[in-house]
C-alpha atoms as a PDB file:
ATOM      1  CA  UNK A   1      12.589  -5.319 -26.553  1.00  0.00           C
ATOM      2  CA  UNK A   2      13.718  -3.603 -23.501  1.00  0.00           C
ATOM      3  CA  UNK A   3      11.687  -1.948 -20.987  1.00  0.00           C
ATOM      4  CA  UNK A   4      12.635   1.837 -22.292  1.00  0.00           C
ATOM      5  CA  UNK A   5      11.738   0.690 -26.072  1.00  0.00           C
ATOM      6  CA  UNK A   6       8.397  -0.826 -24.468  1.00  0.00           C
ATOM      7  CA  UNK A   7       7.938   2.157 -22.362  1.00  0.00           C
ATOM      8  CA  UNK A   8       8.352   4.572 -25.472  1.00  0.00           C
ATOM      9  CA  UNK A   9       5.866   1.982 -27.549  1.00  0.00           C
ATOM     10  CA  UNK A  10       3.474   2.430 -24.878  1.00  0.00           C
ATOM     11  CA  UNK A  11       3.452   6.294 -24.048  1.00  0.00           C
ATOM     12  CA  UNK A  12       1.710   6.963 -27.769  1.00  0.00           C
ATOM     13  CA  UNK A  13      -1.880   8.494 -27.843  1.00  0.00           C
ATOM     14  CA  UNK A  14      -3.182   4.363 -26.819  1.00  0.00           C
ATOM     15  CA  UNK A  15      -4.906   4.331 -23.859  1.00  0.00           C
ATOM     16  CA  UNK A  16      -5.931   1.381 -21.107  1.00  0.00           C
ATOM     17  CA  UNK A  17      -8.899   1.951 -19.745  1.00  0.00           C
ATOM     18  CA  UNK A  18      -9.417   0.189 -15.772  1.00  0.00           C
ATOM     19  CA  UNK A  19     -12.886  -0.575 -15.031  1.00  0.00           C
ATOM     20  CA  UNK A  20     -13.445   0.404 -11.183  1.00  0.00           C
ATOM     21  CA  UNK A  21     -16.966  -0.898 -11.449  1.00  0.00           C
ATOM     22  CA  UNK A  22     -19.113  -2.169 -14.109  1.00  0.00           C
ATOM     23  CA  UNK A  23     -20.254   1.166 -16.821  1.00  0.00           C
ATOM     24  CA  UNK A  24     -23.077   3.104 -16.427  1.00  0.00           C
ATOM     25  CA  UNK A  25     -26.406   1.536 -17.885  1.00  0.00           C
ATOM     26  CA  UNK A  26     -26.955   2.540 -21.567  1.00  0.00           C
ATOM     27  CA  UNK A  27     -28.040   5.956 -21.997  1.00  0.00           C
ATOM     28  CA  UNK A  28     -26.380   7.043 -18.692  1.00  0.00           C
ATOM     29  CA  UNK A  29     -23.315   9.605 -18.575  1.00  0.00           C
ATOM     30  CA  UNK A  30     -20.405   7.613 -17.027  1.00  0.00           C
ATOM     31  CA  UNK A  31     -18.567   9.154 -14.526  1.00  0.00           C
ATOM     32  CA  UNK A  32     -14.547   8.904 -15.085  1.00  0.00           C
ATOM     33  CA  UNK A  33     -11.412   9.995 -13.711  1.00  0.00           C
ATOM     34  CA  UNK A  34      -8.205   9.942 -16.083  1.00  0.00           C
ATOM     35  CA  UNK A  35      -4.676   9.232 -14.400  1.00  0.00           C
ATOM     36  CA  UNK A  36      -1.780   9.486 -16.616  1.00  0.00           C
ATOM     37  CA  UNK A  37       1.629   7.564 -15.460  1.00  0.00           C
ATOM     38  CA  UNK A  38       4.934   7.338 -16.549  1.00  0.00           C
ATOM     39  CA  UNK A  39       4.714   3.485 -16.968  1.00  0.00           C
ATOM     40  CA  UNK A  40       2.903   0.506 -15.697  1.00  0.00           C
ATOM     41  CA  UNK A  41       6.437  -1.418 -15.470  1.00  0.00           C
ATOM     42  CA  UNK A  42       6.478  -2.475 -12.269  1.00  0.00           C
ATOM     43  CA  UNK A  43       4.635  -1.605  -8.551  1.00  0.00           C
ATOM     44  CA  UNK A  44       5.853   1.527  -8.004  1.00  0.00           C
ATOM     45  CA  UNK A  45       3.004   2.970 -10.324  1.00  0.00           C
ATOM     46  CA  UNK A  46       1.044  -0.111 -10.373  1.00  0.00           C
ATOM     47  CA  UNK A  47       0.336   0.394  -6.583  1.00  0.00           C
ATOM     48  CA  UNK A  48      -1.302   3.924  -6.702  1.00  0.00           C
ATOM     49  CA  UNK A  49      -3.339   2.429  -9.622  1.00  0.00           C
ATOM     50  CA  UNK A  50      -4.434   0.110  -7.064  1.00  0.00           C
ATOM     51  CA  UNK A  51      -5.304   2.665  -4.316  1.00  0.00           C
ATOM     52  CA  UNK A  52      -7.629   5.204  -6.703  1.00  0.00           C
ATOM     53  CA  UNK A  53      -9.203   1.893  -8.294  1.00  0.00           C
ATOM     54  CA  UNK A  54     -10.153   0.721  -4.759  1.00  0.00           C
ATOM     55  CA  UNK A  55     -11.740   4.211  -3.672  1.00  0.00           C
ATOM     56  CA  UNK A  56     -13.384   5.061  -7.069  1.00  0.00           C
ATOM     57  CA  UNK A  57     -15.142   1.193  -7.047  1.00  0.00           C
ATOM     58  CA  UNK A  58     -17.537   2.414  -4.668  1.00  0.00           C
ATOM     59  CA  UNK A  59     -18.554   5.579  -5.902  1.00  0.00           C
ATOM     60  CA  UNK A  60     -19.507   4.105  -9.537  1.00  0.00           C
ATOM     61  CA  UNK A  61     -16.288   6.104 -11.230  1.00  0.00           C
ATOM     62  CA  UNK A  62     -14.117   4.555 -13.880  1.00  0.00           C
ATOM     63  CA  UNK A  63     -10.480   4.961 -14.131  1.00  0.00           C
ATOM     64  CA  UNK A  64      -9.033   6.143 -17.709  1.00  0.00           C
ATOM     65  CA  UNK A  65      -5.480   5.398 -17.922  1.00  0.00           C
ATOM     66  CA  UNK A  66      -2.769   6.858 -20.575  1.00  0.00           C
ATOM     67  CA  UNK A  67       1.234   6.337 -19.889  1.00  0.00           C
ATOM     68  CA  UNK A  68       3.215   9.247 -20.884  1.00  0.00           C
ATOM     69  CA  UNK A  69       6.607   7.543 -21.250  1.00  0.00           C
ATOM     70  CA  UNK A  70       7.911  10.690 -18.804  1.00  0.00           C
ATOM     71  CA  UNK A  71       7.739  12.599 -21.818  1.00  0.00           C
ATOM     72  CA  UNK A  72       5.422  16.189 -21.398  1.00  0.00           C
ATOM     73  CA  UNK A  73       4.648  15.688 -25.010  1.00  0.00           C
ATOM     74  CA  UNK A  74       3.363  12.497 -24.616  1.00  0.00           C
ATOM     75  CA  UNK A  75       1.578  13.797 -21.759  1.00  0.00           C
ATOM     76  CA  UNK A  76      -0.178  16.496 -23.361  1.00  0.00           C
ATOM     77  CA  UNK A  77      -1.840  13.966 -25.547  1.00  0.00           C
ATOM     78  CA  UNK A  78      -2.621  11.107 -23.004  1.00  0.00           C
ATOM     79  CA  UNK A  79      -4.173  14.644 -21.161  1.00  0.00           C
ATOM     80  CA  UNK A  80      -5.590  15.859 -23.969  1.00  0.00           C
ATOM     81  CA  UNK A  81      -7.497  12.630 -25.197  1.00  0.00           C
ATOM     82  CA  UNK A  82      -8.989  12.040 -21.929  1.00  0.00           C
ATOM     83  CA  UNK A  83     -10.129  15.569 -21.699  1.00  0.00           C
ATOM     84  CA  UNK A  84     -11.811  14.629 -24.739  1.00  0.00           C
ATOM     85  CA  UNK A  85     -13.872  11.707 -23.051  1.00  0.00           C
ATOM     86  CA  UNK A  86     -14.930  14.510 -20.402  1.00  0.00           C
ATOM     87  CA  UNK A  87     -12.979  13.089 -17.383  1.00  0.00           C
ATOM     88  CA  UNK A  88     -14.499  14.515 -14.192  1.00  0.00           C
ATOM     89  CA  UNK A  89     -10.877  14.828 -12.925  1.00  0.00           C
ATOM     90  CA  UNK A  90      -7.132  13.899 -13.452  1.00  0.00           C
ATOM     91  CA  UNK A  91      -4.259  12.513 -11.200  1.00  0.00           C
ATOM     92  CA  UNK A  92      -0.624  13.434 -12.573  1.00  0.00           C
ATOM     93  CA  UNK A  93       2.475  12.003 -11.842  1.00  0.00           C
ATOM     94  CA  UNK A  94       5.372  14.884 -10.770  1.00  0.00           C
ATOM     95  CA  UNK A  95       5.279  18.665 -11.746  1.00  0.00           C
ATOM     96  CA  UNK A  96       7.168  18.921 -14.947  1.00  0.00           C
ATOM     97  CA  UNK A  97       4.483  20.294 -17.553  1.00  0.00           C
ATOM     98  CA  UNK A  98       4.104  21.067 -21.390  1.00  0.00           C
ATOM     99  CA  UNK A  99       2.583  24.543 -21.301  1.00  0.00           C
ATOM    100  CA  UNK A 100       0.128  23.116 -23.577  1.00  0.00           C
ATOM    101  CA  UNK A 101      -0.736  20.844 -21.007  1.00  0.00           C
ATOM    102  CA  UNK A 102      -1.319  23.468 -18.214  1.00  0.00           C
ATOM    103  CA  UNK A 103      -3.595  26.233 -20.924  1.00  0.00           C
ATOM    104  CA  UNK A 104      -5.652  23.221 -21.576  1.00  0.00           C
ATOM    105  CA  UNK A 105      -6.148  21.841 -18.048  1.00  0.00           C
ATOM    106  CA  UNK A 106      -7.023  25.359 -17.016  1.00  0.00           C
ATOM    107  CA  UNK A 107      -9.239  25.835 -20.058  1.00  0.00           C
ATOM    108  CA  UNK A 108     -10.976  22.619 -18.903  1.00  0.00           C
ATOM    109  CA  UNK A 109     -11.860  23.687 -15.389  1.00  0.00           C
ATOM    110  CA  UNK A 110     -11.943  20.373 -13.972  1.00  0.00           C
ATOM    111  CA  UNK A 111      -9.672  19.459 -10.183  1.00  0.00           C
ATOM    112  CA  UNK A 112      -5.991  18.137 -10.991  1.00  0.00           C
ATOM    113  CA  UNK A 113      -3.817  16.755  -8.297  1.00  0.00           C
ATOM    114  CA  UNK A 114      -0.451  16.213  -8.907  1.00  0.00           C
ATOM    115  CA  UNK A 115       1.611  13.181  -6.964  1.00  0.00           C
ATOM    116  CA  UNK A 116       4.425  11.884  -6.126  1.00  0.00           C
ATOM    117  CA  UNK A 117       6.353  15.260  -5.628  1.00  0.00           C
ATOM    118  CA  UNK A 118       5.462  18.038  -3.385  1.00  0.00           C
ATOM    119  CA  UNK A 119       7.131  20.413  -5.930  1.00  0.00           C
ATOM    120  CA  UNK A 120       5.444  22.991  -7.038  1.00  0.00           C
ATOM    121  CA  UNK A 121       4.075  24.752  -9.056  1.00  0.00           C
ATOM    122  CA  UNK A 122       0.995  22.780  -8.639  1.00  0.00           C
ATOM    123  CA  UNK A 123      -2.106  23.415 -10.752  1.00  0.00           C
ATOM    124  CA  UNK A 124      -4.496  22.244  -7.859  1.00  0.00           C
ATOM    125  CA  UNK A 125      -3.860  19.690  -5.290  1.00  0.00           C
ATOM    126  CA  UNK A 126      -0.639  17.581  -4.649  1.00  0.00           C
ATOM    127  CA  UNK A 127      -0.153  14.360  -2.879  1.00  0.00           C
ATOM    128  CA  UNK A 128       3.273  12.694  -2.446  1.00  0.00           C
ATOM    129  CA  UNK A 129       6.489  13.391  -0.921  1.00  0.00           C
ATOM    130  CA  UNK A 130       9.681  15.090  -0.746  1.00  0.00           C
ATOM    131  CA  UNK A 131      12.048  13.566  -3.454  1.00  0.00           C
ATOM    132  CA  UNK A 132      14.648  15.771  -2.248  1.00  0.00           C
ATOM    133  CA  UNK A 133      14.060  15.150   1.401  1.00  0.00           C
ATOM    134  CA  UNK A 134      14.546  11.208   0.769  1.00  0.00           C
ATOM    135  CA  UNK A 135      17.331  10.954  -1.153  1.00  0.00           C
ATOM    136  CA  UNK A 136      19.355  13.479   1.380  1.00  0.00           C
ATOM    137  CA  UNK A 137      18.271  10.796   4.348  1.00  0.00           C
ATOM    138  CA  UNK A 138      19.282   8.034   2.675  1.00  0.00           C
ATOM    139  CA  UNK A 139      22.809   9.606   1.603  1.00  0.00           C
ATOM    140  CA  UNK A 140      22.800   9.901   5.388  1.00  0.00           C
ATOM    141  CA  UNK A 141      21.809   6.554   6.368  1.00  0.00           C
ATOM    142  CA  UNK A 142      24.861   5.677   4.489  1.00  0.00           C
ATOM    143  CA  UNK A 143      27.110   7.913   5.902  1.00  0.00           C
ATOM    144  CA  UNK A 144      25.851   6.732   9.773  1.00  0.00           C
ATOM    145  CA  UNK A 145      26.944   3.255   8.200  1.00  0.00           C
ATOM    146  CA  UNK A 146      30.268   4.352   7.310  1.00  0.00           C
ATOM    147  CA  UNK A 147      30.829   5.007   4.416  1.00  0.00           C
ATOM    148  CA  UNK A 148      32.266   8.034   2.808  1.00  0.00           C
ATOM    149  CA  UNK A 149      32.381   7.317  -1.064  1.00  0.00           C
ATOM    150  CA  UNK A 150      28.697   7.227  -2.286  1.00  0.00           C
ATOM    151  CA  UNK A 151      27.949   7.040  -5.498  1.00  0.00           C
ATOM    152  CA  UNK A 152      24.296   7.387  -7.105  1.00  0.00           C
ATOM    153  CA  UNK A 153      22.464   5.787 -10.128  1.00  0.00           C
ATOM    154  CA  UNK A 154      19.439   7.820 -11.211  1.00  0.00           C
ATOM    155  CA  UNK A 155      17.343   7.891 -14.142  1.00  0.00           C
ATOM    156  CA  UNK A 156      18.013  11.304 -16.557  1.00  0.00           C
ATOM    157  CA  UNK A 157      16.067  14.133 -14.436  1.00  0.00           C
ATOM    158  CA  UNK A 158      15.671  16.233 -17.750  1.00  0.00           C
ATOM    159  CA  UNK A 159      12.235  15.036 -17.953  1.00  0.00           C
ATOM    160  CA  UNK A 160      11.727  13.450 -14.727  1.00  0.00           C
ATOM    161  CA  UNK A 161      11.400  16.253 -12.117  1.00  0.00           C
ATOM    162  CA  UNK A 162      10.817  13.052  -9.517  1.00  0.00           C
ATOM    163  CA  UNK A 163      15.112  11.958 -10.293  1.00  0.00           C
ATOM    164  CA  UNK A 164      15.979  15.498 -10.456  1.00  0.00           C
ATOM    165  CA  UNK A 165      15.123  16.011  -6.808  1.00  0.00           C
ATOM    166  CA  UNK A 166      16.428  12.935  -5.791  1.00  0.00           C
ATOM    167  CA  UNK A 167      19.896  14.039  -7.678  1.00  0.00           C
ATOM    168  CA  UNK A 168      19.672  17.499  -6.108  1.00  0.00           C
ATOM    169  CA  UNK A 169      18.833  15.751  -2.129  1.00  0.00           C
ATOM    170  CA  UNK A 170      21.803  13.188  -2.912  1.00  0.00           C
ATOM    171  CA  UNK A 171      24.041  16.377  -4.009  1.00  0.00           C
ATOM    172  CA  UNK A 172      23.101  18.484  -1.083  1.00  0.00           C
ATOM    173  CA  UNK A 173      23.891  15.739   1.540  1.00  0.00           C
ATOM    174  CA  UNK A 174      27.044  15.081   0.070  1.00  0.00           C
ATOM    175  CA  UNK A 175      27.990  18.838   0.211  1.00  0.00           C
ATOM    176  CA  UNK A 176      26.859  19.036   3.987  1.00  0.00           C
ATOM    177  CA  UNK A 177      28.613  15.921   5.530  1.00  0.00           C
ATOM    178  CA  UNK A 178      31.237  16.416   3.647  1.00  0.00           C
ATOM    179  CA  UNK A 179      31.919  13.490   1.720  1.00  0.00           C
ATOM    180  CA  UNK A 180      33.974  12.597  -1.086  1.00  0.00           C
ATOM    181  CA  UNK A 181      32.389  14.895  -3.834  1.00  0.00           C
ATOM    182  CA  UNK A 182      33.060  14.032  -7.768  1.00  0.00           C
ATOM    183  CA  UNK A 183      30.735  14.528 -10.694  1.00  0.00           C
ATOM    184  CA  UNK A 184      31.274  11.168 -12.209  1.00  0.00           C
ATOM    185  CA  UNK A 185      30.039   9.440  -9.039  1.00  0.00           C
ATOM    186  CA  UNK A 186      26.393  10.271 -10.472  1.00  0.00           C
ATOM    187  CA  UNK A 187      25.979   7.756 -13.583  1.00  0.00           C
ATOM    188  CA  UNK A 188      22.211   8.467 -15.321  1.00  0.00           C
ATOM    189  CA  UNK A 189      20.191   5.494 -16.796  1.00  0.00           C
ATOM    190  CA  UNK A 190      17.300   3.896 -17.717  1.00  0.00           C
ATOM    191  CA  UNK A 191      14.760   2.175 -15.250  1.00  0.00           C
ATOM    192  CA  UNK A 192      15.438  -1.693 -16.103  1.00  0.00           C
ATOM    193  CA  UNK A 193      17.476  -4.373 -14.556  1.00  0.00           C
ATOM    194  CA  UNK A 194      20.003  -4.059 -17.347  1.00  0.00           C
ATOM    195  CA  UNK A 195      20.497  -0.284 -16.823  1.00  0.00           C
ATOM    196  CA  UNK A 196      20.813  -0.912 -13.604  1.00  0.00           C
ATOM    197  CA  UNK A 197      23.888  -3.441 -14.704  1.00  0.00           C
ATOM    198  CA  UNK A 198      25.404  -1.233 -17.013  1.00  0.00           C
ATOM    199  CA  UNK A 199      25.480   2.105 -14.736  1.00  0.00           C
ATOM    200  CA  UNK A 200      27.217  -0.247 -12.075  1.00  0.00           C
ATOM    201  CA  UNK A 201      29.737  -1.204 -14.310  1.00  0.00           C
ATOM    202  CA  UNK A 202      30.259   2.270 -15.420  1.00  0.00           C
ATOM    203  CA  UNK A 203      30.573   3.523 -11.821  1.00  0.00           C
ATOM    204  CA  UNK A 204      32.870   0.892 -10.531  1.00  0.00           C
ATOM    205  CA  UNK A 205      34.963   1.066 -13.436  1.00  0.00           C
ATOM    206  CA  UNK A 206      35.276   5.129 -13.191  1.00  0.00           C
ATOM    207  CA  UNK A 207      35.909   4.484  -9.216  1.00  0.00           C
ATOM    208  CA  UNK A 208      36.926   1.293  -8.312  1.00  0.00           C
ATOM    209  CA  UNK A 209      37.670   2.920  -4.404  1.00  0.00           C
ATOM    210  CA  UNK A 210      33.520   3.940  -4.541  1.00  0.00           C
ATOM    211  CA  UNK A 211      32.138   2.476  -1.099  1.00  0.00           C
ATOM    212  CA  UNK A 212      28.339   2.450  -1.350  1.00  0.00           C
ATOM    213  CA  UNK A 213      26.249   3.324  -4.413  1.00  0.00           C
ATOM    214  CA  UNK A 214      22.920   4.744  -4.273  1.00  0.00           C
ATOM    215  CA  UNK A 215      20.140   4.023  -6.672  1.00  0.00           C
ATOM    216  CA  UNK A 216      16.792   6.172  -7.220  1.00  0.00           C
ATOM    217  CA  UNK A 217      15.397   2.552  -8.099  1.00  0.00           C
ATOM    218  CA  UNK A 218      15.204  -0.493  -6.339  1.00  0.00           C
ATOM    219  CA  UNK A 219      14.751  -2.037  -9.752  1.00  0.00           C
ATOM    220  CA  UNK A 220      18.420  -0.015 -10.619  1.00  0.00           C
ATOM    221  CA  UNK A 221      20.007  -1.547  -7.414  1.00  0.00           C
ATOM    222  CA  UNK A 222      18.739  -4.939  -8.176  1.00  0.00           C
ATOM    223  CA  UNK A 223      20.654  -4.955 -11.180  1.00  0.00           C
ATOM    224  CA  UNK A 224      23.265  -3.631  -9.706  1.00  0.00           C
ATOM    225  CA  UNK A 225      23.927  -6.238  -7.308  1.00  0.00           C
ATOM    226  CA  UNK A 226      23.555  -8.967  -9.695  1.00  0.00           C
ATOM    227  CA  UNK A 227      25.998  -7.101 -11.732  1.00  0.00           C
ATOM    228  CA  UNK A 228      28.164  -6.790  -8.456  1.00  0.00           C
ATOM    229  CA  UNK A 229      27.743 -11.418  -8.370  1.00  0.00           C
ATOM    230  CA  UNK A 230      28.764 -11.490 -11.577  1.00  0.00           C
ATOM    231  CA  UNK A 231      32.611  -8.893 -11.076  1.00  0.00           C
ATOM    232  CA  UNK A 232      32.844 -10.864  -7.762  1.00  0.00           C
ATOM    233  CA  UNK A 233      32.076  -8.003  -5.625  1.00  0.00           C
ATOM    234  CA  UNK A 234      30.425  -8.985  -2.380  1.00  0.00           C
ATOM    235  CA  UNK A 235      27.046  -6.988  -1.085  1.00  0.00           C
ATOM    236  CA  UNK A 236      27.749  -5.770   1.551  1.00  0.00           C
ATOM    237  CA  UNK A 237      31.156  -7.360   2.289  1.00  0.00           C
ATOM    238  CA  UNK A 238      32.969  -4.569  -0.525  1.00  0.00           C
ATOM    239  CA  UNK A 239      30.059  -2.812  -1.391  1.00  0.00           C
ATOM    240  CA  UNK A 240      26.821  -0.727   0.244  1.00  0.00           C
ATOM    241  CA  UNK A 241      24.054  -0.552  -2.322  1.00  0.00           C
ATOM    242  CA  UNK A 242      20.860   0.846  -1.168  1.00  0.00           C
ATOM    243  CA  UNK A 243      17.940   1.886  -3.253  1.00  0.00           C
ATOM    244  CA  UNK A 244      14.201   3.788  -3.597  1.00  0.00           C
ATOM    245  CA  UNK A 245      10.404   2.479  -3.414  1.00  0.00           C
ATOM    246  CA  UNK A 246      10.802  -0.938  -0.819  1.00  0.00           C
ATOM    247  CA  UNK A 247       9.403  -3.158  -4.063  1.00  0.00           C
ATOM    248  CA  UNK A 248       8.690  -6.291  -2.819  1.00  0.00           C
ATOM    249  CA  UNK A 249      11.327  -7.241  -4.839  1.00  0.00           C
ATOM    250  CA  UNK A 250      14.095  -5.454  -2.561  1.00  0.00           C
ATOM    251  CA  UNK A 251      12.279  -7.532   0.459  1.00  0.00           C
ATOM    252  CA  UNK A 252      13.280 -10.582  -1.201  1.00  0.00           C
ATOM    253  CA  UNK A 253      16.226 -10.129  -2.586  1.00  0.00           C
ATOM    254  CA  UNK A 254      19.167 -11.814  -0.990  1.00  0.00           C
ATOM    255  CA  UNK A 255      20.819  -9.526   0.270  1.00  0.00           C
ATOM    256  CA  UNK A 256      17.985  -7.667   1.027  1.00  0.00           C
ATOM    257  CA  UNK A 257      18.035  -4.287  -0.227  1.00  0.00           C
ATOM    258  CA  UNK A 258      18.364  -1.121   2.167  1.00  0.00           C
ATOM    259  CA  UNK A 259      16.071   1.115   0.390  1.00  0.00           C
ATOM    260  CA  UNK A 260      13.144   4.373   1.207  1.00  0.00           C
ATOM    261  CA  UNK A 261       9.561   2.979   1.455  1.00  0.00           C
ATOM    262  CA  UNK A 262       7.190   5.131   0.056  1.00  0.00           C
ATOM    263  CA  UNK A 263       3.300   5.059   1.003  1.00  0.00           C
ATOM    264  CA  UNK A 264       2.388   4.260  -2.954  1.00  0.00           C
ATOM    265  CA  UNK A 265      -1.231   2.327  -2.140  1.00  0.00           C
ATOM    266  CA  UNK A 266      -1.949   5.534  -0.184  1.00  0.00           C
ATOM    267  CA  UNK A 267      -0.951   8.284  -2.800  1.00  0.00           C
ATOM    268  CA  UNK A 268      -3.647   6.562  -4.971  1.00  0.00           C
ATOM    269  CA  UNK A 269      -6.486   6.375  -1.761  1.00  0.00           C
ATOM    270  CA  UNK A 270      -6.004   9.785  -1.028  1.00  0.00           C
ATOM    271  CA  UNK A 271      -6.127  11.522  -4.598  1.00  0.00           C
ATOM    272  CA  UNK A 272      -8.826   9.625  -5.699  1.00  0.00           C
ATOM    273  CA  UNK A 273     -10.724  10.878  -2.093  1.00  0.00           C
ATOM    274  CA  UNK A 274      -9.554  14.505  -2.860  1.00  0.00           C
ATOM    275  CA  UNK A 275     -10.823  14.602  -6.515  1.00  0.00           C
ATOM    276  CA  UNK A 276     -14.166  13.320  -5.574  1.00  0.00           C
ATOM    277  CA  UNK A 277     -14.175  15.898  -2.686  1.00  0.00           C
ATOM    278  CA  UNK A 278     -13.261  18.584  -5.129  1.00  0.00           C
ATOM    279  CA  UNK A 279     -16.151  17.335  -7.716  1.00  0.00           C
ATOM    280  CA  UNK A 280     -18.933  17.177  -5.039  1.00  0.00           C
ATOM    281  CA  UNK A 281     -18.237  20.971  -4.748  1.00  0.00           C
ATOM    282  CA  UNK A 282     -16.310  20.317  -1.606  1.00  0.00           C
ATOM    283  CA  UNK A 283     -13.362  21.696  -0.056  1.00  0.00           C
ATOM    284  CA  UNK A 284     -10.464  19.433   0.936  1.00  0.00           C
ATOM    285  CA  UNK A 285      -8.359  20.297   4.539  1.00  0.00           C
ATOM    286  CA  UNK A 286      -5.334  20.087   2.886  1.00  0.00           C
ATOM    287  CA  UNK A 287      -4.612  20.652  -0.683  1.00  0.00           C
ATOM    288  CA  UNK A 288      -0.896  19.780  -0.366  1.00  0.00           C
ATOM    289  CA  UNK A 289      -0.616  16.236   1.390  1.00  0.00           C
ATOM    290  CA  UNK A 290       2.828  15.346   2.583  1.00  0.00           C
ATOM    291  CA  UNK A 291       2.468  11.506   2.846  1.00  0.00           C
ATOM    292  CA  UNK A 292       6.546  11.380   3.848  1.00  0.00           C
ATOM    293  CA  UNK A 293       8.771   8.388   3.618  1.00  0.00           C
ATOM    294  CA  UNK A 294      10.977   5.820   5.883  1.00  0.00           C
ATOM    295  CA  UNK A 295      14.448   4.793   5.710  1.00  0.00           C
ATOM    296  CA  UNK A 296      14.400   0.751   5.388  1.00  0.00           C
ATOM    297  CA  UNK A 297      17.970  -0.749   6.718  1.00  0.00           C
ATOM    298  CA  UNK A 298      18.262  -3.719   5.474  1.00  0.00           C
ATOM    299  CA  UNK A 299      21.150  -6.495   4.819  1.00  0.00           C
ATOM    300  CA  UNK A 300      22.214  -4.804   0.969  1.00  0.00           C
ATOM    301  CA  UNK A 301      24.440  -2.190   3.616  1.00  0.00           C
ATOM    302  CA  UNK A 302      25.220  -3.996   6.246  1.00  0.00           C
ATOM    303  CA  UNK A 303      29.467  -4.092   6.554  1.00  0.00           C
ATOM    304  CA  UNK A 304      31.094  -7.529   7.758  1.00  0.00           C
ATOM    305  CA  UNK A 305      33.971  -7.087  10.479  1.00  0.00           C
ATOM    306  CA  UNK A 306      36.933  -6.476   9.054  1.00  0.00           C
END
């Protein structure tokens, strides 16, 4: 089974439940917060797991998990069943929302925030950063490097407001430096080392002349490059590839992968400290926190004298 099938299997109305501390003592009301996520595949959701987890240990919460498979339908029912265990809050991923999903979040009165986007509209709080923003500096990075061909692998963005900001930064950088502009230099995918192969191969082979190719995934640029070992093509020697999230896989990749490095750990910190804000009757400083992102050069775009 591959990782879409799995992630599809997994975004049903099942739900993992993470135990920040031990549950309340029988006859108590435990106290919960429910987090929906696309998938658990790999760190770059695992990690803001990790950061609410941490901060809701010490203040005797529990963390209610559901994976929505970046479907809104399958959201509305991860959302839906953990409104039905009376969740004291919710974390979202992105900003793309079943209407059913908003009436019954509103109807619930409870604090929402909304992460890794800054898009709105938002529903309550948002912590994250700009999708678009990232993608445009990395098309530059590129460009700076030399190269005027850039291609881009992205998941579909018809669900996934996250890759459809990343498409639209990647399309507006290309516009404003000018480079070589052609829809079939963006090649849409699925989130797994093979996808990652198989765009590649459908890129190269559509434009053989493409210079650098950039991925919305680190996991997508991994496979790329061991796609690129196994046509001969040298990274970076005849090929840039540069991807998004600084996995500790792209640190350790040979060649290391030029990628953005996104503050995950903290995106989980700071919306579990902004719900519990909200629920103490509090109100936060900032209700939109912009938690940015860094351009990581690395060896994956580094050209060898000609």
């Amino acid at each position: 089974m591959n990782e879409s099938d799995d992630r599809t299997e997994r975004s049903g109305a099942a739900q993992n439940r993470i135990t920040a501390r031990p549950p309340a003592p029988a006859g108590g009301v435990p106290r919960t917060i429910g987090l929906v996520i696309p998938h658990l595949a790999h760190s770059s959701f695992a990690d803001p797991v990790r950061g609410m987890t941490d901060v809701l240990a010490g203040e005797g919460y529990e963390l209610l998990l559901g994976l929505s498979g970046d479907s809104p339908q399958s959201e509305f029912a991860q959302v839906t069943a953990l409104l039905e265990q009376r969740v004291s809050g919710l974390s979202l991923t992105g900003a793309i929302r079943d209407a059913r999903t908003t009436e019954a979040i509103r109807r619930a009165g409870i604090p929402v925030v909304e992460t890794s986007t800054l898009k709105g509209p938002c529903n309550d709080m948002v912590v994250g950063f700009s999708n678009e923003a990232a993608a445009g500096a990395m098309v530059r990075h590129l460009a700076d490097c030399g190269y005027r061909k850039i291609g881009l692998i992205s998941p579909g963005a018809s669900n996934d407001d996250r890759s459809a900001d990343r498409q639209a930064g990647y399309r507006q950088a290309i516009e404003a430096l000018e480079l070589a502009s052609d829809p079939g230099l963006i090649v849409e995918s699925g989130i797994d080392l093979a996808a990652g192969a198989r765009a590649f191969l459908e890129l190269v082979g559509a434009h053989p002349d493409v210079e650098a190719i950039f991925c919305t995934s680190d996991v997508l640029a991994v496979g790329a490059m061991l796609e690129a070992v196994r046509c001969g093509i040298r990274v970076p020697g005849d090929l840039g590839i540069a991807g998004f999230d600084d996995l500790e896989l792209a640190q350790q990749f040979v060649p290391a992968l030029t990628t953005v490095r996104l503050r995950r750990y903290e995106i989980g910190r700071v919306s579990a400290r902004l719900l519990l804000q909200r629920i103490r009757g509090e109100t936060p400083a900032q209700a939109v926190v912009d938690l940015g992102f860094e351009i990581m050069p690395r060896d994956s775009t580094r050209r060898t004298p000609a």
